[in-house]
N, C-alpha and C. Protein backbone atom coordinates (compact mmCIF):
# COMPACT_ATOMS: atom_id res chain seq x y z
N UNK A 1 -51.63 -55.70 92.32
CA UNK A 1 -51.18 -54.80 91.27
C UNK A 1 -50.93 -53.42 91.87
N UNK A 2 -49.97 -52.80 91.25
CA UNK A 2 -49.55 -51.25 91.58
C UNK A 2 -50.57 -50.27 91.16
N UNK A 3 -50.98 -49.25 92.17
CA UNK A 3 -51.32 -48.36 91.39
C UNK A 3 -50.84 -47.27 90.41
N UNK A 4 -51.93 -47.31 89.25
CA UNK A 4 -50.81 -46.85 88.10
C UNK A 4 -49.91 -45.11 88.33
N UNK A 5 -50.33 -44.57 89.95
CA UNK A 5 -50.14 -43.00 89.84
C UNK A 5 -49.25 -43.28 90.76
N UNK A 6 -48.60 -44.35 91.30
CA UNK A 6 -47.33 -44.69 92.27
C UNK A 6 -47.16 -45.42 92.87
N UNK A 7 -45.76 -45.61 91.83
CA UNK A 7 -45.10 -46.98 92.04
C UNK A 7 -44.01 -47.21 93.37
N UNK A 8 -44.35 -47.78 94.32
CA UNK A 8 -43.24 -47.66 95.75
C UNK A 8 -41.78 -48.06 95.47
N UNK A 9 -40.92 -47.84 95.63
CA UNK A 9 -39.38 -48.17 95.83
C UNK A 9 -38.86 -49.18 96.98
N UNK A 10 -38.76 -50.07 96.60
CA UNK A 10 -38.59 -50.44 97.92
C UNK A 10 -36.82 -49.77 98.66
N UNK A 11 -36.34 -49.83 97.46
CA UNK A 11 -34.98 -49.30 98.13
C UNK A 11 -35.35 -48.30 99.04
N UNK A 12 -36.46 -46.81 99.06
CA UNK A 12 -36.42 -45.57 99.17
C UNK A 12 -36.42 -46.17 101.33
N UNK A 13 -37.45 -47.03 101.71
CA UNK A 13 -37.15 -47.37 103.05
C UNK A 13 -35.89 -47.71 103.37
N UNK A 14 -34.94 -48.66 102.65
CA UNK A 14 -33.65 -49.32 102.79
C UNK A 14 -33.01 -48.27 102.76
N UNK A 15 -32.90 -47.13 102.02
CA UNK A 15 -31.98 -45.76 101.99
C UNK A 15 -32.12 -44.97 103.01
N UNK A 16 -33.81 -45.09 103.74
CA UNK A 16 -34.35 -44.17 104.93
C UNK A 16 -33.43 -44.42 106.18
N UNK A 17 -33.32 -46.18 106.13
CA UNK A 17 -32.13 -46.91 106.87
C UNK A 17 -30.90 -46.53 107.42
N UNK A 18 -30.29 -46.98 105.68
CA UNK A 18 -28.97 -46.85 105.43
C UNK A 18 -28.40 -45.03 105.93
N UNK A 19 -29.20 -44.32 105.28
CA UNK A 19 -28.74 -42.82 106.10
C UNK A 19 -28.61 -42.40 107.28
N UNK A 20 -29.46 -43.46 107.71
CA UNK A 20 -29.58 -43.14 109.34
C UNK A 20 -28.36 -43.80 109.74
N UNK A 21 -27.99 -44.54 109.34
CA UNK A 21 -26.78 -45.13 109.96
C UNK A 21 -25.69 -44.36 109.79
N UNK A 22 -25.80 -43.97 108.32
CA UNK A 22 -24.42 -42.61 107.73
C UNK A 22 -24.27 -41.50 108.87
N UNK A 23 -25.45 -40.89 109.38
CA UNK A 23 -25.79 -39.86 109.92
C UNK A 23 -25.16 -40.25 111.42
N UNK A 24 -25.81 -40.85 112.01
CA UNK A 24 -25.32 -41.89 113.16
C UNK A 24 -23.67 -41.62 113.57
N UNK A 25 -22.87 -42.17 112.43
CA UNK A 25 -21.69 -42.73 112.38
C UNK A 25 -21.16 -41.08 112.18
N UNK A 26 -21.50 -39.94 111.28
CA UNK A 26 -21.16 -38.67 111.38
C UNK A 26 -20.97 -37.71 112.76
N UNK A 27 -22.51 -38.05 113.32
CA UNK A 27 -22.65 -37.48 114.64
C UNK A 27 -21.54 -37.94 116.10
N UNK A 28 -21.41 -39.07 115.55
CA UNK A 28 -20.29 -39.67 116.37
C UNK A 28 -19.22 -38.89 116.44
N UNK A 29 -18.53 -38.80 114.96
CA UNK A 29 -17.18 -38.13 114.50
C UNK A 29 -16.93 -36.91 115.02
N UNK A 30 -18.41 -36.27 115.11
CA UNK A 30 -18.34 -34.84 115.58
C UNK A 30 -18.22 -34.49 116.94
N UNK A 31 -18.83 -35.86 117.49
CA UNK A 31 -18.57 -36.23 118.94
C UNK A 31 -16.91 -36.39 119.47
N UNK A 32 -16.54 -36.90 118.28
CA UNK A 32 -15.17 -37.21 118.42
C UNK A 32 -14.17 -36.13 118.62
N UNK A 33 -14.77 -35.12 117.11
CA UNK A 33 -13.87 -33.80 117.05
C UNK A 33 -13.98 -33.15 118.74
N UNK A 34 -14.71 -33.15 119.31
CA UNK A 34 -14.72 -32.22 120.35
C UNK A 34 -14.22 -32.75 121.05
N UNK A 35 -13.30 -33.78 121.20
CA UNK A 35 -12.26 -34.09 122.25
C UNK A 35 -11.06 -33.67 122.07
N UNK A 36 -10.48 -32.89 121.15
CA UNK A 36 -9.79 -32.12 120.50
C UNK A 36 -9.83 -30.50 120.19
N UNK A 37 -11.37 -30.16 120.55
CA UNK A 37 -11.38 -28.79 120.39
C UNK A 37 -11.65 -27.72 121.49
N UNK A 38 -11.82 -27.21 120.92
CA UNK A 38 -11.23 -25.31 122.13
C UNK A 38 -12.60 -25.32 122.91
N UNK A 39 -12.54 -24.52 124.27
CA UNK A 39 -13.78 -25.01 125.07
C UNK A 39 -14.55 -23.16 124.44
N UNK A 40 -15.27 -23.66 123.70
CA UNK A 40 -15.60 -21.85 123.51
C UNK A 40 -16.88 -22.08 122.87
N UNK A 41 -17.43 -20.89 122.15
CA UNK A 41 -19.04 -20.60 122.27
C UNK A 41 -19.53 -22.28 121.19
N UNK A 42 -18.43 -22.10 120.15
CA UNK A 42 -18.95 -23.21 118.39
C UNK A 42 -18.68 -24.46 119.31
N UNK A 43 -17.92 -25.10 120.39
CA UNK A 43 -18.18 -25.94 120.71
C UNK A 43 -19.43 -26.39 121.61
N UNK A 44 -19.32 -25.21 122.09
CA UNK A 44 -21.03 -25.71 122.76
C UNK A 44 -22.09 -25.75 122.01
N UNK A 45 -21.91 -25.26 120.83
CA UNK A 45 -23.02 -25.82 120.04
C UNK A 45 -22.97 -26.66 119.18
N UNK A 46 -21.76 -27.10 119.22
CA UNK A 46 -21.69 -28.47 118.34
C UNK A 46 -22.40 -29.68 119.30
N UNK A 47 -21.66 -29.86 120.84
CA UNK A 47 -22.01 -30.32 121.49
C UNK A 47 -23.71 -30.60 121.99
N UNK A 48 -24.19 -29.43 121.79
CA UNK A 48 -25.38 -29.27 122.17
C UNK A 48 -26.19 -30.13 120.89
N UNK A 49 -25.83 -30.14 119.69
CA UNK A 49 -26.23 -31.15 118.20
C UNK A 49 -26.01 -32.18 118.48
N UNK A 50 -24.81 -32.77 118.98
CA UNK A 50 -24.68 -34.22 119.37
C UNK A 50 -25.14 -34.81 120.58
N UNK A 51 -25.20 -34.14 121.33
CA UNK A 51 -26.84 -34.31 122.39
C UNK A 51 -28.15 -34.89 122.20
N UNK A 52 -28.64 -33.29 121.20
CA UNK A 52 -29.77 -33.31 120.78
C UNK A 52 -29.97 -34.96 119.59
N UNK A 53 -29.32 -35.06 119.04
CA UNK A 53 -29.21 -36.14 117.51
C UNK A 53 -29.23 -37.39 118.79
N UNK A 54 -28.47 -37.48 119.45
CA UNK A 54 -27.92 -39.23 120.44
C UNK A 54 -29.56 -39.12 121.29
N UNK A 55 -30.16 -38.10 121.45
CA UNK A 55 -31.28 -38.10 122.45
C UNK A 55 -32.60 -38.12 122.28
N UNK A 56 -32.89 -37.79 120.79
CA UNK A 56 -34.10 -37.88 119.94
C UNK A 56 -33.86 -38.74 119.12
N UNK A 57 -32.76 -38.55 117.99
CA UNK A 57 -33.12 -38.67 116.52
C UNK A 57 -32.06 -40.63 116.57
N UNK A 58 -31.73 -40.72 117.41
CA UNK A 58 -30.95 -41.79 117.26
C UNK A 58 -32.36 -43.39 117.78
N UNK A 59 -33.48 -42.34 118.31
CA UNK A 59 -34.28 -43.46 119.23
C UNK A 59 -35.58 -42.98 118.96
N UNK A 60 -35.53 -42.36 117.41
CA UNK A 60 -36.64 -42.56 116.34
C UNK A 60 -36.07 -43.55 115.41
N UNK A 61 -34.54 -43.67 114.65
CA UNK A 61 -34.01 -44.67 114.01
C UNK A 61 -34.28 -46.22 115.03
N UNK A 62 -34.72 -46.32 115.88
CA UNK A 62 -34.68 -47.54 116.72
C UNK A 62 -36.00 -48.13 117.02
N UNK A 63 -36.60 -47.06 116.85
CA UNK A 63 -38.06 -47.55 116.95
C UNK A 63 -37.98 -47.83 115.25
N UNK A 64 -37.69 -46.82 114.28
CA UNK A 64 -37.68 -47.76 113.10
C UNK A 64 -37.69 -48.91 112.98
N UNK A 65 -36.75 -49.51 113.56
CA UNK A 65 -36.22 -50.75 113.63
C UNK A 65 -37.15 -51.86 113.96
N UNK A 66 -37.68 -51.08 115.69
CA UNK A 66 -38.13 -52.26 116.22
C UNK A 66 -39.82 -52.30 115.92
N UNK A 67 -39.91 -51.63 115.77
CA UNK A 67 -41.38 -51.44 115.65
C UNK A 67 -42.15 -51.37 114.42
N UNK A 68 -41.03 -51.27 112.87
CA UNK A 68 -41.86 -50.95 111.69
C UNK A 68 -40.83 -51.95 110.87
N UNK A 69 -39.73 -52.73 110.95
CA UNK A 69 -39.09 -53.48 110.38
C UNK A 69 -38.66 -54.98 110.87
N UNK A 70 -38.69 -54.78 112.01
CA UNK A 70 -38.61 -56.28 113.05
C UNK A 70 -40.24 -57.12 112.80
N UNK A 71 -41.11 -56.09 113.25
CA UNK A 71 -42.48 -57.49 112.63
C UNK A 71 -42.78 -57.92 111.55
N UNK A 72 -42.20 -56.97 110.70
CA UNK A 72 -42.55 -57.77 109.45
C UNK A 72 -41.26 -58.77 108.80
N UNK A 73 -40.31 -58.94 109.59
CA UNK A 73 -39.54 -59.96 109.27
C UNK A 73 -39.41 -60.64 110.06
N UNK A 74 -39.71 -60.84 111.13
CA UNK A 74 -39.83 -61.94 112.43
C UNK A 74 -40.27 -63.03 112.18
N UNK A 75 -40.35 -64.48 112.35
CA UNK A 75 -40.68 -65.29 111.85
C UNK A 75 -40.58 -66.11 109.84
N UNK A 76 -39.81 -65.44 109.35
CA UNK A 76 -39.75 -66.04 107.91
C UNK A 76 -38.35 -66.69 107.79
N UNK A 77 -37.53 -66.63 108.76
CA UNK A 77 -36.43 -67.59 108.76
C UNK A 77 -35.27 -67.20 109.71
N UNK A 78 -35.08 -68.11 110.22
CA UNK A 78 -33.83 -68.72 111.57
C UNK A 78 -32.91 -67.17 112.01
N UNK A 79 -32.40 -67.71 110.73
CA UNK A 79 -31.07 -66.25 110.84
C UNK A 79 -31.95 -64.87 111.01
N UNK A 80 -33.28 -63.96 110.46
CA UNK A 80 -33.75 -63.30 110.74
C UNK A 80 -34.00 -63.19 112.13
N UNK A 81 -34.46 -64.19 112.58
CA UNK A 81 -35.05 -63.83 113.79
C UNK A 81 -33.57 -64.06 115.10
N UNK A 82 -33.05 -64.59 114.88
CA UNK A 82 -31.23 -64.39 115.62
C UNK A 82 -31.18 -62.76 115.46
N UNK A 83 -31.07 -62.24 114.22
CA UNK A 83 -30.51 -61.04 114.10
C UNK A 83 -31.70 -59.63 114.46
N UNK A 84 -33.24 -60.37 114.83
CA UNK A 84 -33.73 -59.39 115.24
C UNK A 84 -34.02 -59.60 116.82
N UNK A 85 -33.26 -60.55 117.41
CA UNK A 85 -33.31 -60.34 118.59
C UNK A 85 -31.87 -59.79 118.85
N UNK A 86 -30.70 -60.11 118.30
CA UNK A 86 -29.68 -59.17 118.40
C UNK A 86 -29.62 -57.91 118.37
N UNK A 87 -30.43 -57.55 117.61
CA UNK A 87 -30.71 -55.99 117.61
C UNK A 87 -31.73 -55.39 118.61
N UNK A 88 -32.08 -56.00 119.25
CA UNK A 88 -32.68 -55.53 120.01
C UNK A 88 -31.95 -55.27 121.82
N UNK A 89 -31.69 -56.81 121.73
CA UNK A 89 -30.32 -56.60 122.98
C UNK A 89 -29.63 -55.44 122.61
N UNK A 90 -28.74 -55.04 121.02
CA UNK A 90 -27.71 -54.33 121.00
C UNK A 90 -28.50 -52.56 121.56
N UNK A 91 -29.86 -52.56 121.10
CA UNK A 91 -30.57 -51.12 120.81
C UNK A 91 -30.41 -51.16 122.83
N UNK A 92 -30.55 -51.84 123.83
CA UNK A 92 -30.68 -51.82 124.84
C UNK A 92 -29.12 -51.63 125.80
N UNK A 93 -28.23 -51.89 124.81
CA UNK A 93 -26.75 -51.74 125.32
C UNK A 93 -26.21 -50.34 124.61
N UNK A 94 -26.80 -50.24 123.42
CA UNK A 94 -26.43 -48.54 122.83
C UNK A 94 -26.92 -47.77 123.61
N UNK A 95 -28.25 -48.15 123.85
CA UNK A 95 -29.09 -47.06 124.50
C UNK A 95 -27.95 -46.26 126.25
N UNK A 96 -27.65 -47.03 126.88
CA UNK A 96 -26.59 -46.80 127.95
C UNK A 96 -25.50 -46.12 127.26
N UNK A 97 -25.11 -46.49 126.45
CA UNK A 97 -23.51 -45.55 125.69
C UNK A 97 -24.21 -44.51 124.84
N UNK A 98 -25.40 -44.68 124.52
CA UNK A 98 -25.32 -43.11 123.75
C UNK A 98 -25.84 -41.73 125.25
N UNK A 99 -26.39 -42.79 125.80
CA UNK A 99 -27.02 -41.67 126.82
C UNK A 99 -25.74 -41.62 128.00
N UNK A 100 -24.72 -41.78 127.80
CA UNK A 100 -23.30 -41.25 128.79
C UNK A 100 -22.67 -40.64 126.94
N UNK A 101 -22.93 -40.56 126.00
CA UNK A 101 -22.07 -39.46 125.14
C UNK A 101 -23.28 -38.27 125.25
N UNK A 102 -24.57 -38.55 125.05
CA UNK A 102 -25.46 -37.20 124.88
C UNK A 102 -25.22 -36.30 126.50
N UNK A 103 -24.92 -36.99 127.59
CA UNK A 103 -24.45 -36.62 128.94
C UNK A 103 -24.10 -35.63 128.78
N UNK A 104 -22.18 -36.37 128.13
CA UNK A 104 -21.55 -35.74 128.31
C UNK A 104 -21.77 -34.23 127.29
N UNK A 105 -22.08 -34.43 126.45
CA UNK A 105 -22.30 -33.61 125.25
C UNK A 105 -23.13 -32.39 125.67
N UNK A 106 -23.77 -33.09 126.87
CA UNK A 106 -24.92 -31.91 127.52
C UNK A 106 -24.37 -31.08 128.31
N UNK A 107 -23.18 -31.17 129.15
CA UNK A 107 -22.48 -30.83 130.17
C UNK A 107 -22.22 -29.44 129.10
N UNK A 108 -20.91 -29.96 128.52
CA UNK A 108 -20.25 -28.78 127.31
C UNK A 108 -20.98 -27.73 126.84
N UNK A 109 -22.22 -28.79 126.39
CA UNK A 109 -23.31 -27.34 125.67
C UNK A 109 -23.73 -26.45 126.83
N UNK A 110 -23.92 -26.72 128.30
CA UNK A 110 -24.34 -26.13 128.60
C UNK A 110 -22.85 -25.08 129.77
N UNK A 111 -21.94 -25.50 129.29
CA UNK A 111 -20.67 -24.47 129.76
C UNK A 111 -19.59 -25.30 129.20
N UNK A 112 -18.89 -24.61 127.87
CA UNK A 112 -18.07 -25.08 126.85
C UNK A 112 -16.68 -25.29 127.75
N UNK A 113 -16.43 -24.41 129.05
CA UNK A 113 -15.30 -24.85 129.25
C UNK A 113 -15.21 -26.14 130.50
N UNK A 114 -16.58 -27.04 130.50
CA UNK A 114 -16.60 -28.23 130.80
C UNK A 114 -16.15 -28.96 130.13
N UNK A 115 -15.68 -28.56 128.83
CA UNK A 115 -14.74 -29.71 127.82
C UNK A 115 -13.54 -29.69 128.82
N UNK A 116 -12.94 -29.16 128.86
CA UNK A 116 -11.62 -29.39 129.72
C UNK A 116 -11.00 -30.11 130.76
N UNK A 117 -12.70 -30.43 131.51
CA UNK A 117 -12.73 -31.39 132.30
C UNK A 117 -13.16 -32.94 132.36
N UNK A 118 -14.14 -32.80 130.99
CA UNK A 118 -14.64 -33.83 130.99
C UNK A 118 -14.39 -34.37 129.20
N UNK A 119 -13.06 -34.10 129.10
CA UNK A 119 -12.26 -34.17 127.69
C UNK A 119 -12.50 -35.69 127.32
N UNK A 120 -11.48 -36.74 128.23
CA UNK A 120 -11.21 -38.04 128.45
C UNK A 120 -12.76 -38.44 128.88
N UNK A 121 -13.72 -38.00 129.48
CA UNK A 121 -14.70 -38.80 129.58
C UNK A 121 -15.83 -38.95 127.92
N UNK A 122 -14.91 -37.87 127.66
CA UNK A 122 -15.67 -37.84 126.15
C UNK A 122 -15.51 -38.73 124.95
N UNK A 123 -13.73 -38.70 125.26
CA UNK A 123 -13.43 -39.75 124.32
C UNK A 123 -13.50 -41.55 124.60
N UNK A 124 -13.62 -41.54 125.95
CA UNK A 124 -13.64 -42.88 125.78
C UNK A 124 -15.14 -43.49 125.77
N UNK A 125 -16.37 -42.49 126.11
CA UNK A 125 -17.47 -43.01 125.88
C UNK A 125 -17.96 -42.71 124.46
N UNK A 126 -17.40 -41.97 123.78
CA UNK A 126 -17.62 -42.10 121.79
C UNK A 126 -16.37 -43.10 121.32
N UNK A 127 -15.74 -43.88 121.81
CA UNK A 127 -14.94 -44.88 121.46
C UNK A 127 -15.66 -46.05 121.80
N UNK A 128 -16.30 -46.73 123.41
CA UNK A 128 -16.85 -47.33 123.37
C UNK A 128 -18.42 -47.25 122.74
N UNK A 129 -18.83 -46.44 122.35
CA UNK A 129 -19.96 -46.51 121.31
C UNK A 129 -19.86 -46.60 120.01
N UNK A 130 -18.56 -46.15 119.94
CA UNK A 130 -18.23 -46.48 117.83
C UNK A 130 -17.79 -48.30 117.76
N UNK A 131 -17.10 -48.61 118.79
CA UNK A 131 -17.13 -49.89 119.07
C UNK A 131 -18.46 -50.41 118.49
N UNK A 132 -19.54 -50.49 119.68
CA UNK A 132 -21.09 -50.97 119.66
C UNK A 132 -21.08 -50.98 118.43
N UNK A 133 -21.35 -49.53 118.17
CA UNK A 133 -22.21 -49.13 117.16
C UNK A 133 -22.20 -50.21 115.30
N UNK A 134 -20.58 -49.88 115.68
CA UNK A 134 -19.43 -50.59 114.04
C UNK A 134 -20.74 -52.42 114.03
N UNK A 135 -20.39 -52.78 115.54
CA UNK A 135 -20.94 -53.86 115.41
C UNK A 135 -22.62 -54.43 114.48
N UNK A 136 -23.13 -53.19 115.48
CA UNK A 136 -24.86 -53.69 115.52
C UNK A 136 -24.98 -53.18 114.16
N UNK A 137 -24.49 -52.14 113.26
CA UNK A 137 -24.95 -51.85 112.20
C UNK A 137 -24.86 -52.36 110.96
N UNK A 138 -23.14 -53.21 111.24
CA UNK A 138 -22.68 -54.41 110.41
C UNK A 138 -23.75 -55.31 110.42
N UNK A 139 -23.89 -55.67 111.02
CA UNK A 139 -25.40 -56.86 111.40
C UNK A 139 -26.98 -56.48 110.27
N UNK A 140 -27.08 -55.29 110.65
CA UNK A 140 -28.32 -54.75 110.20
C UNK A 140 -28.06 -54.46 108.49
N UNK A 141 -27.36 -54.16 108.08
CA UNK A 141 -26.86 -53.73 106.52
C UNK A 141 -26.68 -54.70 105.97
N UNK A 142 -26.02 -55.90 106.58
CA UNK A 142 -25.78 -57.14 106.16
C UNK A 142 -26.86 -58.13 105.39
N UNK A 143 -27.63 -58.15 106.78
CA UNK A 143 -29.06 -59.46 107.30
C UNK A 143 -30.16 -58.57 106.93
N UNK A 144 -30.59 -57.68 108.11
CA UNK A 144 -31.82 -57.23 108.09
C UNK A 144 -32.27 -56.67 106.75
N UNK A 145 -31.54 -55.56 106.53
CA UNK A 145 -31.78 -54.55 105.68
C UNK A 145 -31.72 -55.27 104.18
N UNK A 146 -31.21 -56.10 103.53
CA UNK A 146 -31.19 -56.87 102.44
C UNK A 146 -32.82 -57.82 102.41
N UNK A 147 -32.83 -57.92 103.73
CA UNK A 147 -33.86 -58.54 103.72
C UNK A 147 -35.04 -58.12 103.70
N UNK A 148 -35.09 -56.85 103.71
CA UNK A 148 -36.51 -55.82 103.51
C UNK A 148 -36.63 -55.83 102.11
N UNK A 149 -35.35 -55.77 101.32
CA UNK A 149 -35.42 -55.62 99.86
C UNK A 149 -36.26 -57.21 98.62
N UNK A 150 -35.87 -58.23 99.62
CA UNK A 150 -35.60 -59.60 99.08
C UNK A 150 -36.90 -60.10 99.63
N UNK A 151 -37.49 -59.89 100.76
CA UNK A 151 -38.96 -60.69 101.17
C UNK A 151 -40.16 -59.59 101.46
N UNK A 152 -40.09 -58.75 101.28
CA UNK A 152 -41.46 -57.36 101.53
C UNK A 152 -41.95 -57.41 100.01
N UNK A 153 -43.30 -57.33 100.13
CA UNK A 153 -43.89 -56.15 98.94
C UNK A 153 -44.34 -55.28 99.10
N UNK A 154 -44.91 -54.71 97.95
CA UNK A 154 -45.09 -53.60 98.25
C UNK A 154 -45.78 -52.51 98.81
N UNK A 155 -46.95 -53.48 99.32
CA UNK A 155 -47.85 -52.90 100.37
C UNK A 155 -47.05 -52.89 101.65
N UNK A 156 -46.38 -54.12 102.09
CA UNK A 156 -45.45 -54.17 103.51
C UNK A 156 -44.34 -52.33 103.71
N UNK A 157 -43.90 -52.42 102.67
CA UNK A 157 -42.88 -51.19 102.03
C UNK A 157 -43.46 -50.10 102.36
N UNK A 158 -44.99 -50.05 101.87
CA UNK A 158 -45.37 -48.51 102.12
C UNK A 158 -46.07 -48.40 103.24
N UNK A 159 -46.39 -49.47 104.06
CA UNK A 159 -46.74 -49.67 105.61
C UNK A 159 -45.44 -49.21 106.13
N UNK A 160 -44.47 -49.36 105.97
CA UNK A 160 -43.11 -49.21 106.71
C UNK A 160 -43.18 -47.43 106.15
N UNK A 161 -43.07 -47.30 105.36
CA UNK A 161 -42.93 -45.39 105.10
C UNK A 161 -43.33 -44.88 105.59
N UNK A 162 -45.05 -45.01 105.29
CA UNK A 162 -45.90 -44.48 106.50
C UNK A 162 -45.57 -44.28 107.90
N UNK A 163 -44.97 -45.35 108.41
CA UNK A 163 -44.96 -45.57 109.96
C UNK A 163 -43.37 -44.57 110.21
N UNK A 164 -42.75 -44.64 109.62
CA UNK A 164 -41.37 -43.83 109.30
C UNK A 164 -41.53 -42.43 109.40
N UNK A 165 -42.69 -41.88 108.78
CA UNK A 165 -43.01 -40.84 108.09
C UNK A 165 -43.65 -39.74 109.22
N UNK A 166 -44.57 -40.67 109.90
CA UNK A 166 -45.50 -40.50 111.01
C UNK A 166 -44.20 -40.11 112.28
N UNK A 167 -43.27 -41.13 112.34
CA UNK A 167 -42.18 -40.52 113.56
C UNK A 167 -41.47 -39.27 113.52
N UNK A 168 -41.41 -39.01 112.16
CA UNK A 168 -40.77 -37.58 111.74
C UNK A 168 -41.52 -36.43 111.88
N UNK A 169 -42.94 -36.93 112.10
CA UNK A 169 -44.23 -35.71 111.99
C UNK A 169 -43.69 -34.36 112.95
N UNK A 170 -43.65 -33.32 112.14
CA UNK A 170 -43.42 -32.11 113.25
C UNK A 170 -44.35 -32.00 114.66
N UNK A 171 -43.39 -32.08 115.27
CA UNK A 171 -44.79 -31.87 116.86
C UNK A 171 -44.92 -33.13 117.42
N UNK A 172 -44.77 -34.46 116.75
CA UNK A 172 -45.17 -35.33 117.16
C UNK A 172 -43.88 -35.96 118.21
N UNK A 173 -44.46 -36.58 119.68
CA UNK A 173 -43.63 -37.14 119.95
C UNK A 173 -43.36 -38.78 119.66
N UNK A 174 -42.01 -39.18 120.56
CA UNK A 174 -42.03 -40.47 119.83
C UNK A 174 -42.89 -41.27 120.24
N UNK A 175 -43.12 -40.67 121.49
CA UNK A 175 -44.38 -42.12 122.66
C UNK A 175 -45.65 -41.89 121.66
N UNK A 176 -45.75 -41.39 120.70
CA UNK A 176 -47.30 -40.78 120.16
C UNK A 176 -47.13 -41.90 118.67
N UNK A 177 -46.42 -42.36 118.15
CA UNK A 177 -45.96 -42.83 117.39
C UNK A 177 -46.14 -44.38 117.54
């Protein structure tokens, strides 16, 4: 039974998800814009955001994954466990393409008129990661993430927040987590 002073959502984890992926797919775009823009002070700090987001905040969404949503669906049926070992290969093949876009992203931030040189290396490593990315997330929105909604209760749900909640902790790093 629920307690009567709060009731969990299960959507509110599935949305914790789903944003991360929105966010993800934004940071990209912005990755994108700067293969197009002027090498000057606002690009190095755009650059320096899409760095920072591909180098922290993309591999706290992954430990989400693997560490607070993969065990508790591992084992309850075939196709789950296909798609949580897929995601895990894929988190190990992103991980290489986001860390040649946060690279490059680092170069710029740290002298904007390194865009100029390293323009084309920009765009084709946020092309081959929107590639990846389109893939592994289709997968996860599809399978996984429906499936947090359809087989968790609601103690599983607020074990997952918690553990969510705890990665976001100010100060905290991710190895602490």
């Amino acid at each position: 039974m629920l307690p009567a002073t709060h009731e969990p959502m299960l959507d509110d984890v599935v949305e914790v998800l789903l944003q991360s992926h929105a966010f993800a797919r934004s940071m990209l775009a912005l990755a994108d814009r700067l293969t197009t823009a002027q090498a000057d002070a606002s690009t190095a700090a755009t650059a320096r955001r899409v760095a920072e987001y591909f180098q922290h905040h993309l591999e706290v969404h992954f430990a989400d994954e693997e560490a607070t949503l993969a065990p508790r669906l591992a084992g309850r049926h075939q196709v789950l466990d296909q798609a949580i070992a897929a995601m895990r290969l894929e988190h190990v093949q992103l991980h290489a393409l986001v860390s040649r876009v946060a690279f490059v992203c680092g170069l710029v931030a740290k002298d904007p008129q390194r865009l100029l040189s390293v323009r084309f290396e920009l765009a084709a490593a946020v092309e081959h990661l929107r590639r990846n990315l389109e893939t592994h997330q289709a997968r996860e929105e599809s399978i996984l993430f429906p499936a947090v909604r359809r087989l968790l209760d609601w103690h599983d749900v607020e074990e997952m927040r918690h553990e969510m909640a705890l990665r976001r902790a100010p100060g905290l790093e991710l190895t602490d987590a």
